[in-house]
Each structure stands twice: as structure tokens, then as C-alpha cells.
N, C-alpha and C. Protein backbone atom coordinates (compact mmCIF):
# COMPACT_ATOMS: atom_id res chain seq x y z
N UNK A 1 -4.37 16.44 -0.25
CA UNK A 1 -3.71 15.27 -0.81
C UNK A 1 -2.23 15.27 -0.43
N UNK A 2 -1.99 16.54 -0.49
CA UNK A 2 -0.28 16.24 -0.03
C UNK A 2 0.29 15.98 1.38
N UNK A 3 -1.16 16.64 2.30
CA UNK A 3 -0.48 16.37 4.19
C UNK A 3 -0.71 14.52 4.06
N UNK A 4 -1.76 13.74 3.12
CA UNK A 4 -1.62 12.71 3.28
C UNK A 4 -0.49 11.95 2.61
N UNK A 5 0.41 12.01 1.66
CA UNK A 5 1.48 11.75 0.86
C UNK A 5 2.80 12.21 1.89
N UNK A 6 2.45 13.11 2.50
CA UNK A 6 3.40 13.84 3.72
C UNK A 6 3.56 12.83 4.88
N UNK A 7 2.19 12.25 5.11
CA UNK A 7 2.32 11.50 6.37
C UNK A 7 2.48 10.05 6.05
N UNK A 8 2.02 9.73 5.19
CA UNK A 8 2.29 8.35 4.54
C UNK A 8 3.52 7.91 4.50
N UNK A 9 4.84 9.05 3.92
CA UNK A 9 5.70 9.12 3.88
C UNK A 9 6.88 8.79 5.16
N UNK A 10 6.11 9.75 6.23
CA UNK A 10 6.64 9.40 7.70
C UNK A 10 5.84 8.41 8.21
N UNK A 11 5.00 7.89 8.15
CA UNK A 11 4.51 6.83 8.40
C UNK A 11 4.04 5.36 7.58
N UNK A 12 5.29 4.96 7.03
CA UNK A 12 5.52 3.65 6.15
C UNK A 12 4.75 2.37 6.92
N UNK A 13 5.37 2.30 7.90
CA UNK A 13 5.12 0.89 8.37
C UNK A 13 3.90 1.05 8.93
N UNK A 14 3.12 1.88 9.38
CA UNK A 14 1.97 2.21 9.75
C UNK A 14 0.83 2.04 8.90
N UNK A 15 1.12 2.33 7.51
CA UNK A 15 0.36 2.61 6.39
C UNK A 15 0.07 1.18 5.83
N UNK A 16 1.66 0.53 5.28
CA UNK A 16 1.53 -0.67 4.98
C UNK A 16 0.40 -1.22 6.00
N UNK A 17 0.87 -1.75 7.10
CA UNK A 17 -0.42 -2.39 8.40
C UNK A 17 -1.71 -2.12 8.09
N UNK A 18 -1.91 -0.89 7.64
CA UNK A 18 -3.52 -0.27 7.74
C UNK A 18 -4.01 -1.16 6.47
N UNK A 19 -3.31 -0.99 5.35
CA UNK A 19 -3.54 -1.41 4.13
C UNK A 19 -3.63 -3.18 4.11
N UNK A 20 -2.99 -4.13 5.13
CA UNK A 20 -3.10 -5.18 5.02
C UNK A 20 -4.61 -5.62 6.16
N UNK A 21 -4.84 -4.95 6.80
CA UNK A 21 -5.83 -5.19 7.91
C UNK A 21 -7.00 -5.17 7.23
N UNK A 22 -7.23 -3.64 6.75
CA UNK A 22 -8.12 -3.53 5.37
C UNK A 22 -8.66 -4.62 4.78
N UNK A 23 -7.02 -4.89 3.88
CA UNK A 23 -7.36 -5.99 2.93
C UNK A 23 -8.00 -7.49 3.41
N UNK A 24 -7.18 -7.92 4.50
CA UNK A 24 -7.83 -9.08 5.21
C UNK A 24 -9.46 -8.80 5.71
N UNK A 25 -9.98 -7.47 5.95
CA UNK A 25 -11.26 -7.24 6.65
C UNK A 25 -12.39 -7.01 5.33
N UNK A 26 -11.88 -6.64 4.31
CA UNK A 26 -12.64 -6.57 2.77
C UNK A 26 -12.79 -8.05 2.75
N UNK A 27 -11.56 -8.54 2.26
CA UNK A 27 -11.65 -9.99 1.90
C UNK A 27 -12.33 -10.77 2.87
N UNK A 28 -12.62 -10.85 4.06
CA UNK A 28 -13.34 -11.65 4.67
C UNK A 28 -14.55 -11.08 4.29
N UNK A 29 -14.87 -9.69 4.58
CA UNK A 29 -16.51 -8.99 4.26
C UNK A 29 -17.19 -9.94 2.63
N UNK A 30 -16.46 -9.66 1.93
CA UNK A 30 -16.76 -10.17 0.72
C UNK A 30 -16.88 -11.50 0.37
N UNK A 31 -16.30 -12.51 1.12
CA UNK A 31 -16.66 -14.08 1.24
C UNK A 31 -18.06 -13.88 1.81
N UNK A 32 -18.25 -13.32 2.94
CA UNK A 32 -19.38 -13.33 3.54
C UNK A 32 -20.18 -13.47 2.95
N UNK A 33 -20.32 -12.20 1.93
CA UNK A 33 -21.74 -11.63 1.47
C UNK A 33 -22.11 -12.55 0.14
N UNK A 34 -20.98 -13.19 -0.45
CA UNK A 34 -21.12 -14.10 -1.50
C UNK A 34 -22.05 -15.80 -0.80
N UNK A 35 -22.89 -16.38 -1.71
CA UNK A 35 -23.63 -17.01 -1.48
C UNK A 35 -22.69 -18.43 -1.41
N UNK A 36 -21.88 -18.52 -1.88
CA UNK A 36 -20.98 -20.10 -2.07
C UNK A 36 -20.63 -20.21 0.07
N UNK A 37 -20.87 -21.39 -0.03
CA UNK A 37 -21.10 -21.47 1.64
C UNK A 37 -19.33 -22.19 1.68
N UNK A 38 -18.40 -21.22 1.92
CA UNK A 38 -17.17 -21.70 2.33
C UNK A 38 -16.75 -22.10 3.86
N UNK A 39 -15.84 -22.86 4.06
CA UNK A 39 -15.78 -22.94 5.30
C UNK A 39 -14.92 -21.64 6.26
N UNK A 40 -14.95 -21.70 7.14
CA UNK A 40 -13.78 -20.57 7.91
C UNK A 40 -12.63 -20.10 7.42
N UNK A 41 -11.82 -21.59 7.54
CA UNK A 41 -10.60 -21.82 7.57
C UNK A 41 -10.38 -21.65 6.26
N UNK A 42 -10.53 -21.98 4.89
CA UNK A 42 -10.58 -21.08 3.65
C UNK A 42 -10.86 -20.04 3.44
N UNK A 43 -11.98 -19.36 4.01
CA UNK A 43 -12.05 -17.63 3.97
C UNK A 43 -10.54 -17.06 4.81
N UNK A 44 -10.40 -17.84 5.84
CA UNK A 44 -8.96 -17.46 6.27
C UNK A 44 -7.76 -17.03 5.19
N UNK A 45 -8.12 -18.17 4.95
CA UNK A 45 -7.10 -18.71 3.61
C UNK A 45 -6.66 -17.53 2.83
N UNK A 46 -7.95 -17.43 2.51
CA UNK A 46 -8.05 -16.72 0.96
C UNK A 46 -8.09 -15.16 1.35
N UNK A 47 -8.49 -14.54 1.95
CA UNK A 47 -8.21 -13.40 3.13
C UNK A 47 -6.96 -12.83 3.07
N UNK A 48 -6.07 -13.75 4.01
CA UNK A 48 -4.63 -13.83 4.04
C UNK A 48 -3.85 -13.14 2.64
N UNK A 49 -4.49 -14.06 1.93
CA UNK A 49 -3.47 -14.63 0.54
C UNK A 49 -3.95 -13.09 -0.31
N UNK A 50 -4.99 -12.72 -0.31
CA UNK A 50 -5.34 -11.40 -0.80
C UNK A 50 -4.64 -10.70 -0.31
N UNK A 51 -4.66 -10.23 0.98
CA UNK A 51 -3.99 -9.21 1.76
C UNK A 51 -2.22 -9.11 1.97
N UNK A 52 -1.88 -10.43 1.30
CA UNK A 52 -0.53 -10.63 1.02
C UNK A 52 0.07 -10.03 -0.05
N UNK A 53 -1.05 -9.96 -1.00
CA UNK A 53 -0.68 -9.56 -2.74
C UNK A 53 -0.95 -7.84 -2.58
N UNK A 54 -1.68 -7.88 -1.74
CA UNK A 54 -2.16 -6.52 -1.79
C UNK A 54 -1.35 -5.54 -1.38
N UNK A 55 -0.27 -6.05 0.05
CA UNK A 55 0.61 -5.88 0.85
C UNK A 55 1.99 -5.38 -0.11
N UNK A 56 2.25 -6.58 -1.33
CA UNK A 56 3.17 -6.99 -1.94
C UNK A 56 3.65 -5.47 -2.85
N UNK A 57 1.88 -4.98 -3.41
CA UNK A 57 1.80 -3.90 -4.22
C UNK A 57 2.40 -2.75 -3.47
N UNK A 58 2.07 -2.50 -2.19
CA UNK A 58 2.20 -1.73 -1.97
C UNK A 58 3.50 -1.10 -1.06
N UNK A 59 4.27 -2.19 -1.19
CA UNK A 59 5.85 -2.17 -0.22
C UNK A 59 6.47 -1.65 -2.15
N UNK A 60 6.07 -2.53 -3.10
CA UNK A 60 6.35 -1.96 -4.39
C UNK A 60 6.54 -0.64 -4.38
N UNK A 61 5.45 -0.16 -4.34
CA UNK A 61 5.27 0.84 -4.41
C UNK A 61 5.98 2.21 -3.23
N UNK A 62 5.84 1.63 -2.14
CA UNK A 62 7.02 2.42 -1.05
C UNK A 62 8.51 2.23 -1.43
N UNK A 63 8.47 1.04 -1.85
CA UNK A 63 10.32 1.09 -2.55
C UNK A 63 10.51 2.19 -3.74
N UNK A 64 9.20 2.20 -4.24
CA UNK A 64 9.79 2.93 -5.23
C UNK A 64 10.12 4.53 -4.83
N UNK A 65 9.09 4.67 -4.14
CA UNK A 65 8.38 6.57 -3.39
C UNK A 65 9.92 6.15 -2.82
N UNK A 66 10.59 5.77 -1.66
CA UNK A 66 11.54 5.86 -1.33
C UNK A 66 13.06 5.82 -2.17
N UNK A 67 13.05 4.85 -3.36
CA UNK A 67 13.84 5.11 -4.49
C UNK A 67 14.05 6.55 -4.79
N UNK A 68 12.72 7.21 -5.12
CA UNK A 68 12.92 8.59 -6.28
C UNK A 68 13.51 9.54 -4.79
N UNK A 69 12.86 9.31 -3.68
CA UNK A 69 13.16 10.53 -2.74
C UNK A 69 14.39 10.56 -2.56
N UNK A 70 15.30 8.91 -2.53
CA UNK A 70 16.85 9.07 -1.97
C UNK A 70 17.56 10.03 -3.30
N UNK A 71 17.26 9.76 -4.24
CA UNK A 71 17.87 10.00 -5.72
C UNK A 71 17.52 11.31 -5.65
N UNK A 72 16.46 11.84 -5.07
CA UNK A 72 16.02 13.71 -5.39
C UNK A 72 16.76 13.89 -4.79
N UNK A 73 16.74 14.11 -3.71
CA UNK A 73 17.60 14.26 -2.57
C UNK A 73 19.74 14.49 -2.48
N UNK A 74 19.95 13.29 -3.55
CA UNK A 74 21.22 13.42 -3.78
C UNK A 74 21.60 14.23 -4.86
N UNK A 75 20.65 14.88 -5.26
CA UNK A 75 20.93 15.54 -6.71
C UNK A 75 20.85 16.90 -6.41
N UNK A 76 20.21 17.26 -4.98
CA UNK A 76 20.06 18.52 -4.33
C UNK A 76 18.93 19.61 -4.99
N UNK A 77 17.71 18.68 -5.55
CA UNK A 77 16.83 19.16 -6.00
C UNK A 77 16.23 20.12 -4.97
N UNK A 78 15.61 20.90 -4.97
CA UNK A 78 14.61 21.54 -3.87
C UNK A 78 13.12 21.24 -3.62
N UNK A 79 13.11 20.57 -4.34
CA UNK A 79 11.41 20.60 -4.71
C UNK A 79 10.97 18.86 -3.61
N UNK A 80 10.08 19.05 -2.75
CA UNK A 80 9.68 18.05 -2.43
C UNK A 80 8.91 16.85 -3.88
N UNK A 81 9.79 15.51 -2.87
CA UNK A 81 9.24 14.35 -4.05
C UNK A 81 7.76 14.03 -4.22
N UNK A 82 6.77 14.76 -3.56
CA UNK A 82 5.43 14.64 -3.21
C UNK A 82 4.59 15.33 -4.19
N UNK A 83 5.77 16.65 -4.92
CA UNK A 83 5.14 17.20 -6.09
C UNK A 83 5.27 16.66 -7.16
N UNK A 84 6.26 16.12 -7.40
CA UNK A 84 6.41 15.55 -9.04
C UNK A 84 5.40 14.27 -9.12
N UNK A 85 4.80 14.49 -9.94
CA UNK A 85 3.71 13.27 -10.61
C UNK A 85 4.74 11.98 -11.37
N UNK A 86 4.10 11.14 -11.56
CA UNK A 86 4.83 9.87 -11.68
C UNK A 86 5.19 9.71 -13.08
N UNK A 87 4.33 10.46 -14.31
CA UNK A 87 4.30 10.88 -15.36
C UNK A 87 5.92 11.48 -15.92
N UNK A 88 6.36 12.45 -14.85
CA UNK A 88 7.48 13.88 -15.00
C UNK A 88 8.31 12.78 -14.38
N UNK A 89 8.79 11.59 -14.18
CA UNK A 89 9.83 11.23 -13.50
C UNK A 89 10.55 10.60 -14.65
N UNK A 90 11.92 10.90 -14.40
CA UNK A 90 13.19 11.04 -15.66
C UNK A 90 13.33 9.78 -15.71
């Protein structure tokens, strides 16, 4: 769990991408398999618009991982930010 929190870390913009491609490739899978006969260009739609929110959570969420690391960091903690649980944060 932590070489992936490790690499996630060095690899932001990579991660985000994976996570929106995902989301657009779920969200289309899942129009599919549902019986309501939509057209394309709305599964587009709605695809998109998922994978936007989904996107949204998760830059959230890198602002924040990047928040606590600049702040550990200036305080000259030793401890990588990958150990402290989200629970223990001051």
C-alpha cells in the first residue's frame, strides 16, 4: 500500500488521467448494460459529466495529500506523509 501512495505521489498527473479514463470507460460500460435505450451523444454526455465529478474528487483530494506534505515538510518532521492516517492529522 505504501510503494502505491509512494508512486501516486510522484505520479499526480498520471494518476488523476488514469482515474478520469476509468471513470469515462465505467460510465459508458454502465449505460450500456442498463436497458433504457439512450442515444450516443448522451451517454457521451453523461460519461463526461461523471468523470468530471469524479476527477473533481480527486484533484481534492491531491490538494489536500500535497497541502499536509508541504506543511510536514516545513515543520521538519521526519516521518514520511504516507504514514500518518488521515484520522492523526492536527
Amino acid at each position: 500500500m505504501e510503494s502505491l501512495q509512494t508512486w501516486i505521489s510522484n505520479h499526480k498527473l498520471t494518476s488523476i488521467a488514469a482515474v478520469w479514463a476509468s471513470a469515462i470507460g465505467a460510465s459508458l460500460a454502465y449505460t450500456q448494460a442498463r436497458a433504457v435505450p439512450y442515444k450516443t451523444s448522451l451517454r457521451l454526455i453523461h460519461a463526461r459529466m461523471h468523470a468530471q465529478a469524479l476527477t473533481l474528487a480527486v484533484l481534492s483530494g491531491a490538494a489536500i495529500m500535497h497541502y499536509c506534505e508541504k506543511n510536514h515538510s516545513e515543520d521538519g518532521g521526519g516521518q514520511n506523509v504516507s504514514k500518518i492516517k488521515l484520522g492523526q492529522l492536527e
